[in-house]
C-alpha atoms as a PDB file:
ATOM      1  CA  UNK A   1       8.467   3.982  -8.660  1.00  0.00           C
ATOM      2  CA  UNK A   2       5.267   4.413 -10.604  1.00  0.00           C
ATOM      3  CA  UNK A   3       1.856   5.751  -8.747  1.00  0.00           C
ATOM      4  CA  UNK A   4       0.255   2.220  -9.610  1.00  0.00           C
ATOM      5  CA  UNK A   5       3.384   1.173  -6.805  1.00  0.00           C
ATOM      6  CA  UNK A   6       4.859  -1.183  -9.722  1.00  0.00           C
ATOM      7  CA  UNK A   7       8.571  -0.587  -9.295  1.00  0.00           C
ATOM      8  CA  UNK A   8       9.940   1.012 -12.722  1.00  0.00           C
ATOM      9  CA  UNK A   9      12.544  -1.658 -13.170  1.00  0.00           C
ATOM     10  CA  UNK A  10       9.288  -4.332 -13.336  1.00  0.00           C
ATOM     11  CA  UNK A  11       7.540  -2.382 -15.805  1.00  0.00           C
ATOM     12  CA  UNK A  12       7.033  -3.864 -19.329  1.00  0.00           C
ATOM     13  CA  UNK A  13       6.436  -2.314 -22.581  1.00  0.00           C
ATOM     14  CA  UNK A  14       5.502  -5.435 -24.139  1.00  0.00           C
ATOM     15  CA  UNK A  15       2.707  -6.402 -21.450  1.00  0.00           C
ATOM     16  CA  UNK A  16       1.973  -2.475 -21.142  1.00  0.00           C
ATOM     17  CA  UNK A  17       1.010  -3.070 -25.107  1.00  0.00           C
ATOM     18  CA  UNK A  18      -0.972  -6.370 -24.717  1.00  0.00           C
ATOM     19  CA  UNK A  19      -3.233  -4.480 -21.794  1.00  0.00           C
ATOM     20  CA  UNK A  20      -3.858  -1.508 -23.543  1.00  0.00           C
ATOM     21  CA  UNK A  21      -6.509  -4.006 -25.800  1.00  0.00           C
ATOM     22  CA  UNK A  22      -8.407  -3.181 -22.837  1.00  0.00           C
ATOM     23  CA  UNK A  23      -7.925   0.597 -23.397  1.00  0.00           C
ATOM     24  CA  UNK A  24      -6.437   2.574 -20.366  1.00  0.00           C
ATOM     25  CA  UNK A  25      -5.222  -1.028 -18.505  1.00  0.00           C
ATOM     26  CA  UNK A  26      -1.667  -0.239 -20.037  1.00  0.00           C
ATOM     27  CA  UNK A  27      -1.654   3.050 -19.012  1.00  0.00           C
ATOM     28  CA  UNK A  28      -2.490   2.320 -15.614  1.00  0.00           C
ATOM     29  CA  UNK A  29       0.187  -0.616 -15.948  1.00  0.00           C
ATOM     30  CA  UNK A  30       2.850   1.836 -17.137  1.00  0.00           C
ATOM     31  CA  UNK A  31       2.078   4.762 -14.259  1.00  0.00           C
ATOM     32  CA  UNK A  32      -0.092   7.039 -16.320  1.00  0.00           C
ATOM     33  CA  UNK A  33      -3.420   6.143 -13.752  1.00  0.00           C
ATOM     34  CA  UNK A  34      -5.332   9.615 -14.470  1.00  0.00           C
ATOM     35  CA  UNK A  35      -4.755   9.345 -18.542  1.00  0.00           C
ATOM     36  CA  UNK A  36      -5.538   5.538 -18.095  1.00  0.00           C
ATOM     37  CA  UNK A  37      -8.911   6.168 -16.496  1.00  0.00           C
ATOM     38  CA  UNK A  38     -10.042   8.893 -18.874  1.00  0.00           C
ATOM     39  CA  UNK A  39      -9.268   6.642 -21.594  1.00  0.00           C
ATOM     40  CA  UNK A  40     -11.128   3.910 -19.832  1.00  0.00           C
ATOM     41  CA  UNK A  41     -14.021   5.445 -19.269  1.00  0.00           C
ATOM     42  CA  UNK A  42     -14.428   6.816 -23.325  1.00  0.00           C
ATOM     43  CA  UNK A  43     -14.578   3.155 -23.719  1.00  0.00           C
ATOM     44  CA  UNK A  44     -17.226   1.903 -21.884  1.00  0.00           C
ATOM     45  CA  UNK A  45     -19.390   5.018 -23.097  1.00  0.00           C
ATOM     46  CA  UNK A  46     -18.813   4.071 -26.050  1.00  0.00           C
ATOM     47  CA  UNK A  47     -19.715   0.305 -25.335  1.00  0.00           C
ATOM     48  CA  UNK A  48     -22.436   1.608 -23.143  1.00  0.00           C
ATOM     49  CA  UNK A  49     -23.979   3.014 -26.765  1.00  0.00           C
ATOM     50  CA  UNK A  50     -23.489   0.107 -28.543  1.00  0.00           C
ATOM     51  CA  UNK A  51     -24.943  -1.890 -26.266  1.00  0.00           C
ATOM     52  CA  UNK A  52     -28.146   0.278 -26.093  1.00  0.00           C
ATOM     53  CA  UNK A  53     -28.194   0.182 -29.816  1.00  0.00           C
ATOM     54  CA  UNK A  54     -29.328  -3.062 -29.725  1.00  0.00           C
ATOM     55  CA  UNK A  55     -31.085  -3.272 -26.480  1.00  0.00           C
ATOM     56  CA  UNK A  56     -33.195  -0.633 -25.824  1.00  0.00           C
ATOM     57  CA  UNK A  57     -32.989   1.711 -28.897  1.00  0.00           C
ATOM     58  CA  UNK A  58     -35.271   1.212 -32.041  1.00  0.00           C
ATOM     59  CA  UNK A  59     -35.633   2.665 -35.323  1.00  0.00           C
ATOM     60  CA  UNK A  60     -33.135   5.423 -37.344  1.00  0.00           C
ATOM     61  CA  UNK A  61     -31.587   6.229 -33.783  1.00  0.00           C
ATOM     62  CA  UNK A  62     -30.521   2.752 -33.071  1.00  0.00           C
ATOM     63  CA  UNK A  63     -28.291   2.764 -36.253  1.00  0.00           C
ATOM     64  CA  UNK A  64     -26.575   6.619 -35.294  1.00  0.00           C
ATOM     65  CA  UNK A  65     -26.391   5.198 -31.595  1.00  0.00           C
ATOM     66  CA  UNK A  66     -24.388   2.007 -33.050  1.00  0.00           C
ATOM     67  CA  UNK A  67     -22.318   3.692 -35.622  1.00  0.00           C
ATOM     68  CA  UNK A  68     -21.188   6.383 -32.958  1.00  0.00           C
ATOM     69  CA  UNK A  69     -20.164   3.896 -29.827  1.00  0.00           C
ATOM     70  CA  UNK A  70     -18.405   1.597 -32.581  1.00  0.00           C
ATOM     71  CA  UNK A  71     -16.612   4.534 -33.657  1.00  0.00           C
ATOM     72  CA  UNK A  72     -15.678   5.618 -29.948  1.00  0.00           C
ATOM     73  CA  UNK A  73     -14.494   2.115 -29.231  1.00  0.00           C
ATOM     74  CA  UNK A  74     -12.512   1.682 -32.167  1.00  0.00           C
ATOM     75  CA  UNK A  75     -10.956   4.954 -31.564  1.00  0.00           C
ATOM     76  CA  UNK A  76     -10.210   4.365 -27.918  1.00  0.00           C
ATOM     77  CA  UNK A  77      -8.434   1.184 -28.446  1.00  0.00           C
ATOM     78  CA  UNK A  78      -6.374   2.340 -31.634  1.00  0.00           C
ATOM     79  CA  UNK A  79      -5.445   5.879 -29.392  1.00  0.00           C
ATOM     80  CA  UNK A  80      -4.699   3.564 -26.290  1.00  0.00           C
ATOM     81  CA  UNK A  81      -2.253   1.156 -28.451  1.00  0.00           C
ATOM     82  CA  UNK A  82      -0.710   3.439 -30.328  1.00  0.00           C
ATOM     83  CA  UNK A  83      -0.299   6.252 -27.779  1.00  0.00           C
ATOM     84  CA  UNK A  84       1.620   3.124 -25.425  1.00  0.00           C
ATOM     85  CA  UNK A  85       3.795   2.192 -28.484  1.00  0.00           C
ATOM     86  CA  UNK A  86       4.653   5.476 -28.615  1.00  0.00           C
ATOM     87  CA  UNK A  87       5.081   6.316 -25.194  1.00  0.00           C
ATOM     88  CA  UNK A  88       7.349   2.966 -24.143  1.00  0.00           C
ATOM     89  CA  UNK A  89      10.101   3.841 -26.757  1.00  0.00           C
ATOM     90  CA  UNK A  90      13.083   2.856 -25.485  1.00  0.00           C
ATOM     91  CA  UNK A  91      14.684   6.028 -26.978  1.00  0.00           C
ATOM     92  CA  UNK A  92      11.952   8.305 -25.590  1.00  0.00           C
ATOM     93  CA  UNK A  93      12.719   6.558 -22.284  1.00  0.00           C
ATOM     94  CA  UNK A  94      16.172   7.455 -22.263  1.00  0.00           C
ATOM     95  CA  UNK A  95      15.230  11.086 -23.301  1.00  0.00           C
ATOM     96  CA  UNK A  96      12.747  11.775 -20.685  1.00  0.00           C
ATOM     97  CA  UNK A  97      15.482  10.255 -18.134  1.00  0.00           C
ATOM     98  CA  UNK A  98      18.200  12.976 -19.208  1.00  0.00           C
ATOM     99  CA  UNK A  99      16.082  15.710 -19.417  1.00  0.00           C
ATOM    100  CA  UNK A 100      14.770  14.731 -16.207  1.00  0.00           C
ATOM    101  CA  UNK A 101      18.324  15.171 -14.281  1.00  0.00           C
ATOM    102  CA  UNK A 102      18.917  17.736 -16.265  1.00  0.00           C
ATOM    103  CA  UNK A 103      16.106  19.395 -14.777  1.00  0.00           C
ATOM    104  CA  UNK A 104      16.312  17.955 -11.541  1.00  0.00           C
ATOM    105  CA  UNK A 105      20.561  19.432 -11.663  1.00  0.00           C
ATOM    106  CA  UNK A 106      19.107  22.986 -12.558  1.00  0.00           C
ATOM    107  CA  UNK A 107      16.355  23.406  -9.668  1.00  0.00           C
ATOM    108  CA  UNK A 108      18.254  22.481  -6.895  1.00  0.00           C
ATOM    109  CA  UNK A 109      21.459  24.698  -8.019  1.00  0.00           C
ATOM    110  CA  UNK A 110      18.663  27.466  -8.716  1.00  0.00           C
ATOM    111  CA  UNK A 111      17.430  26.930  -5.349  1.00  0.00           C
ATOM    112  CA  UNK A 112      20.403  27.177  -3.623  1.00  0.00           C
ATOM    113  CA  UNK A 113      21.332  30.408  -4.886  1.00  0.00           C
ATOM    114  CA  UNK A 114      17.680  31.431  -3.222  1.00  0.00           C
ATOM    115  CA  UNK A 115      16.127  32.066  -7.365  1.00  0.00           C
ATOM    116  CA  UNK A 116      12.961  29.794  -5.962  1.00  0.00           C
ATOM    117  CA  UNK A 117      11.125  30.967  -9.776  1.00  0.00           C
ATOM    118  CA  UNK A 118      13.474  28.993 -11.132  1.00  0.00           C
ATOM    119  CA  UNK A 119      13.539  26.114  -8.907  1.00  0.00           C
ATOM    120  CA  UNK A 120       9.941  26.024  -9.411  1.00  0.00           C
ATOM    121  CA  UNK A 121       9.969  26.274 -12.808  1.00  0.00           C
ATOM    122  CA  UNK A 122      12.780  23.219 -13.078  1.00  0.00           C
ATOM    123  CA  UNK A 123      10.502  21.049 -10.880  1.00  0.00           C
ATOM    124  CA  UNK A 124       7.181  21.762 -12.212  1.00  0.00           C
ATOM    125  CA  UNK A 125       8.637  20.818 -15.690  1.00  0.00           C
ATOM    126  CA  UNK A 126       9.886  17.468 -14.134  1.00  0.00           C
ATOM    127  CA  UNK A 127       6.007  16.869 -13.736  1.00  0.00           C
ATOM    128  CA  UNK A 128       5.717  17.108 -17.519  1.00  0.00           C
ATOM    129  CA  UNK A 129       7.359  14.725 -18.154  1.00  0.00           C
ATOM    130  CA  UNK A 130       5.823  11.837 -15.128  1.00  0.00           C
ATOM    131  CA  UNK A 131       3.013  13.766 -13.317  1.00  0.00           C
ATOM    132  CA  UNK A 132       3.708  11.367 -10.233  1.00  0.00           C
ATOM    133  CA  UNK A 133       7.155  12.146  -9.758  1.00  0.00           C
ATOM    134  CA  UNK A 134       7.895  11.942  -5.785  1.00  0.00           C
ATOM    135  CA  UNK A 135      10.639  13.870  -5.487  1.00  0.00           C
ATOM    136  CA  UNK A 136       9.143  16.601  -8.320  1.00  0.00           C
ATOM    137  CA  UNK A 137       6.404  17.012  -5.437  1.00  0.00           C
ATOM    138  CA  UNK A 138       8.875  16.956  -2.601  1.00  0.00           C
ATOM    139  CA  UNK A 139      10.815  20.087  -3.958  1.00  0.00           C
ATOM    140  CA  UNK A 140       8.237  21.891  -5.250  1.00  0.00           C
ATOM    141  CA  UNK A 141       6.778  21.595  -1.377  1.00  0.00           C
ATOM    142  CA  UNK A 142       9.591  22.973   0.225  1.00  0.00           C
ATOM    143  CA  UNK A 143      10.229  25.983  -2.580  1.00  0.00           C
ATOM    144  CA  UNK A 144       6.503  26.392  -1.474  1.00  0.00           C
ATOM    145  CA  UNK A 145       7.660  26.420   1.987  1.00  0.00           C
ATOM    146  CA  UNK A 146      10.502  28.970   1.613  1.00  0.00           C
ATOM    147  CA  UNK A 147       8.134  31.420  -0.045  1.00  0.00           C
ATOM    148  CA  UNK A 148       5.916  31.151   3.383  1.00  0.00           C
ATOM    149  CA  UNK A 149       3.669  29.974   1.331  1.00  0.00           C
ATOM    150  CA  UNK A 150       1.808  27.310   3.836  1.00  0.00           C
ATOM    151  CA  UNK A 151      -1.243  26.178   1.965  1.00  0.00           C
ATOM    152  CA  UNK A 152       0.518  25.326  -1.282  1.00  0.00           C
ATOM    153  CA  UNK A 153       3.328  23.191   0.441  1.00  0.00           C
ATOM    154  CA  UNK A 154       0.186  21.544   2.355  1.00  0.00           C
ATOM    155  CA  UNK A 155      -1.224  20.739  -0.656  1.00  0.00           C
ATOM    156  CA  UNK A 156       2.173  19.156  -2.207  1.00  0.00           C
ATOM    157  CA  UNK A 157       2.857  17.193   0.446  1.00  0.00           C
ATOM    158  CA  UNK A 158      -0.111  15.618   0.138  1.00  0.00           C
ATOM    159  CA  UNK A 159       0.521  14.955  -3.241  1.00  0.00           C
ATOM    160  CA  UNK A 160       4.060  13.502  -2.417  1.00  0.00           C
ATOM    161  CA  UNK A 161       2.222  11.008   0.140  1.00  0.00           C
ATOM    162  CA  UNK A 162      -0.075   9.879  -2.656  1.00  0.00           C
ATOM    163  CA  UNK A 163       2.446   8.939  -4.787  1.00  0.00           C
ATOM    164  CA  UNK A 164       5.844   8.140  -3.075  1.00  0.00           C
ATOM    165  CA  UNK A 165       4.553   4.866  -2.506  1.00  0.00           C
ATOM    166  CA  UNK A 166       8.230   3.223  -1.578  1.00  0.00           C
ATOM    167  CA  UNK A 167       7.785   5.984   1.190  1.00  0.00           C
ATOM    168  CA  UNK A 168      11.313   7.298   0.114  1.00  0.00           C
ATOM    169  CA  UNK A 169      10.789  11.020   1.434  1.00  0.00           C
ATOM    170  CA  UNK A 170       9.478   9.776   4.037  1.00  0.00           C
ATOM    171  CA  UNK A 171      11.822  11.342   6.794  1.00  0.00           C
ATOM    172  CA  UNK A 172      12.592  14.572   4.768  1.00  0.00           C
ATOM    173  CA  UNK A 173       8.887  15.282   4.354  1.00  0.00           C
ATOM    174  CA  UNK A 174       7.966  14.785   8.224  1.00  0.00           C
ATOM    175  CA  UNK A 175      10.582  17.064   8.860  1.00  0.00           C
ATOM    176  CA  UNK A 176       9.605  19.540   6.990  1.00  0.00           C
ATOM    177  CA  UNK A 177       6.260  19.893   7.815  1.00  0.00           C
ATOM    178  CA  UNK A 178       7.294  20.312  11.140  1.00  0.00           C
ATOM    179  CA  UNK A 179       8.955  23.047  10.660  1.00  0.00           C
ATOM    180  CA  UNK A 180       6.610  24.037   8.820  1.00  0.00           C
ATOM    181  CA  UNK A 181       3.810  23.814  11.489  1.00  0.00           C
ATOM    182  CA  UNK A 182       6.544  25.740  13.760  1.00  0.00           C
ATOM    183  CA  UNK A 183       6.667  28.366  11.702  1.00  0.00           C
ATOM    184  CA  UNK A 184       3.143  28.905  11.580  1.00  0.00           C
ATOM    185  CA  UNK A 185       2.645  28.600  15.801  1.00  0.00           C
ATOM    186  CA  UNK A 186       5.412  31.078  15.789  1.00  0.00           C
ATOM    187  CA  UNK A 187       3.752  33.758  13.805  1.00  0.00           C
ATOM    188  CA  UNK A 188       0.038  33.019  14.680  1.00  0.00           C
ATOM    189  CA  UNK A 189       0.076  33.126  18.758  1.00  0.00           C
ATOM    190  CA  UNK A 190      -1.871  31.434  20.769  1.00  0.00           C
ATOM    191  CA  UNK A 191      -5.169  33.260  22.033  1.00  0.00           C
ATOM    192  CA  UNK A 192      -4.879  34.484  25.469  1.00  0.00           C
ATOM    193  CA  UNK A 193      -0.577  34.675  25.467  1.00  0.00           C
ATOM    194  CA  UNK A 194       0.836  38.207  25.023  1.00  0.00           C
ATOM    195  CA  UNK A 195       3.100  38.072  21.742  1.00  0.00           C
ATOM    196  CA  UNK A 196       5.242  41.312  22.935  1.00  0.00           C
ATOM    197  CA  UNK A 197       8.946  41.443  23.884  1.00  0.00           C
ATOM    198  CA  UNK A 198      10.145  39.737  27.427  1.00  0.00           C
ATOM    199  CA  UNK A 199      11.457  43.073  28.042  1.00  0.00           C
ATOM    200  CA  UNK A 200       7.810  44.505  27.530  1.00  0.00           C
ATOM    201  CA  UNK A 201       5.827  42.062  29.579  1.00  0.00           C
ATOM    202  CA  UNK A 202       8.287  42.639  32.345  1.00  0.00           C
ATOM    203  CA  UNK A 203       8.063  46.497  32.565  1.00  0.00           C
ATOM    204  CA  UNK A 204       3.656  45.693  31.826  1.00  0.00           C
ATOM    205  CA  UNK A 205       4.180  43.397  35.022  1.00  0.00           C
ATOM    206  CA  UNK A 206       6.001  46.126  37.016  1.00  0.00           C
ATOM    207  CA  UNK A 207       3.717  48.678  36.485  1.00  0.00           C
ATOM    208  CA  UNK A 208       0.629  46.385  37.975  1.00  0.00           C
END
């Protein structure tokens, strides 16, 4: 599942190519939202410029203004079709798949035998290859977790909510942040409650 919410299975490369005439719509098509927006918005600058060129801007400058957006929307719409051509192989698909369980395998047996570096490492690598990876942010959460590490897991699972959009991890992820928030009450006490022993609030009783 894609962060657009376009179930992988549904996505095309040939429509991802046709959109990306409209540079960054295929990227956003194909899951790539962030790269798709950057890409986006070099094109409109770019036919902000030429626009001016012939608007509002007169003499040497309106020439340099046109030459320079034409060039940025050329470029933006050659980068954004190629770059999808590129990107929708159905070989590099297939490559980025393997590699992904093969990273996926590696950080959970890591993180069973308690190496959380390497279970890190293993997930944060899945994100190389599809920054909106829900279960990628799911893992990397709860490594964060078993370091004690609060803010960071708070941080991921917020990132898992934005982007598990099938609400897979749903369960798992509620669950873990409330242990989570347990551990915290546990180790930051309440103000006004004692946080010694039984035995020593008994004897502190005794003596009153």
């Amino acid at each position: 599942m894609s962060a657009t919410g376009m179930d992988e299975s549904k996505r095309s490369r040939v429509v991802a190519i046709l959109l990306s005439a409209l540079p960054g719509s295929g990227h956003v098509h194909w899951g790539r939202v962030h790269q798709g927006l950057c890409i986006f918005t070099l094109f409109m600058i770019g036919s902000f410029a030429v626009l001016n060129s012939y608007l509002l801007v007169l003499g040497h400058w309106e020439h340099v203004l046109r030459y320079i957006g034409g060039g940025l929307v050329a470029g933006t719409v050659l980068w954004a079709v190629i770059d999808m051509s590129l990107r929708t192989r159905p070989g590099r698909i297939e490559a980025e798949a393997a590699l992904r369980d093969r990273l996926l395998r590696q950080g959970i047996i890591a993180y069973l035998h308690a190496e959380l570096g390497r279970a890190e490492e293993a997930f944060l690598e899945m994100l190389r290859i599809d920054p909106y990876d829900p279960e990628a942010w799911f893992r990397l959460a709860v490594v964060a977790c078993r370091r004690g590490d609060s803010r960071t897991a708070m941080r991921r699972f917020a990132r898992l909510r934005r982007y598990d959009v099938a609400r897979k991890w749903d369960w798992e992820e509620r669950c873990e942040e409330s242990r989570l928030r347990e551990r915290k009450r546990r180790s930051s006490p309440e103000r006004g409650v004692d946080a010694s022993s039984p035995a020593e609030q008994k004897t502190a009783e005794m003596t009153v």
